[in-house]
Each structure stands twice: as C-alpha cells, then as structure tokens.
Protein backbone atom coordinates (compact mmCIF):
# COMPACT_ATOMS: atom_id res chain seq x y z
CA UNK A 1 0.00 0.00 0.00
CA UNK A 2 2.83 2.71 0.79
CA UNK A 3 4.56 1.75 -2.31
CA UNK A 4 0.99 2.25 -4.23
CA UNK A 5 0.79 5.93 -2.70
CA UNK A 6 4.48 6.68 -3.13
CA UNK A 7 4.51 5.59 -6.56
CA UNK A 8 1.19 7.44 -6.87
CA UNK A 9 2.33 11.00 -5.72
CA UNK A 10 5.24 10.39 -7.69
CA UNK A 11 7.90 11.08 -3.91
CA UNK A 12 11.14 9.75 -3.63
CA UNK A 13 10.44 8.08 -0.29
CA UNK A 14 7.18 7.59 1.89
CA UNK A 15 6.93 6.47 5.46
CA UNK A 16 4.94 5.80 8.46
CA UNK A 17 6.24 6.75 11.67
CA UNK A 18 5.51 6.96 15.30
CA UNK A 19 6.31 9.42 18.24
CA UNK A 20 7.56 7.72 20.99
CA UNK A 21 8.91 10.34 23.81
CA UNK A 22 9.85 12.99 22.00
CA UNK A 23 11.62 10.91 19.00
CA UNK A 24 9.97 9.63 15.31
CA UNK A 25 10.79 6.21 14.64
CA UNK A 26 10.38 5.36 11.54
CA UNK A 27 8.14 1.99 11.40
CA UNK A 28 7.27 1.82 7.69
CA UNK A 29 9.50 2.93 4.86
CA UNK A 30 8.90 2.43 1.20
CA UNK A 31 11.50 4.30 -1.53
CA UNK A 32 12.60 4.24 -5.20
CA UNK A 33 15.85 2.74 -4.18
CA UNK A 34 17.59 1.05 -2.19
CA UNK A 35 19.72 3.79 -0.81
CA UNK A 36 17.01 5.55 0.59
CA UNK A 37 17.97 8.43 3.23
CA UNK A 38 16.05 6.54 6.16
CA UNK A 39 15.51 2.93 6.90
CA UNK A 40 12.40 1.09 9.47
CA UNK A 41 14.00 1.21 12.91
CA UNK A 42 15.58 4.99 12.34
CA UNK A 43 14.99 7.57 14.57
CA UNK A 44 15.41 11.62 14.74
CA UNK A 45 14.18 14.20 17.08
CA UNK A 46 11.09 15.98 16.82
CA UNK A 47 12.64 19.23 18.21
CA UNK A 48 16.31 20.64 17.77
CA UNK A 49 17.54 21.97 21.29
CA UNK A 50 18.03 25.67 21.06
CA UNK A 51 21.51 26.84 22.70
C-alpha cells in the first residue's frame, strides 16, 4: 500500500512513523531505491535543542 501511494504522488520516499517520547521512529519505509535516506528502525528528534 505505501509503495501504491508513493509511486502514486510520484515522492522519492514515503513512510509511516511513530512518536515515541519525543523521538519519530520510523516503522514503515517504502522508496525508489535502495539507498534511501532513512531505513524502518531509524529515529530523529522531533525538536532541535536551542543553545
């Protein structure tokens, strides 16, 4: 299905992802190769600590 909607709006990558204290994991990934930027599993922050 994600490579249906990817393919669909014509994106590079497409992903479903959950917050889980105060990170996105990354729990679905679909992309139009194999080198995509993120992979299922990945993580980042969902806000950059201002100095």
């Amino acid at each position: 299905m994600l490579q249906a909607v990817r393919a669909h709006l014509g994106m590079d990558v497409a992903f479903v992802s959950e917050f889980i204290e105060g990170e996105r994991v990354f729990r679905h990934v679909d992309a139009a190769t194999e080198t995509a930027p993120i992979k299922v599993g990945d993580s980042s922050p969902l806000a950059i600590a201002k100095e």
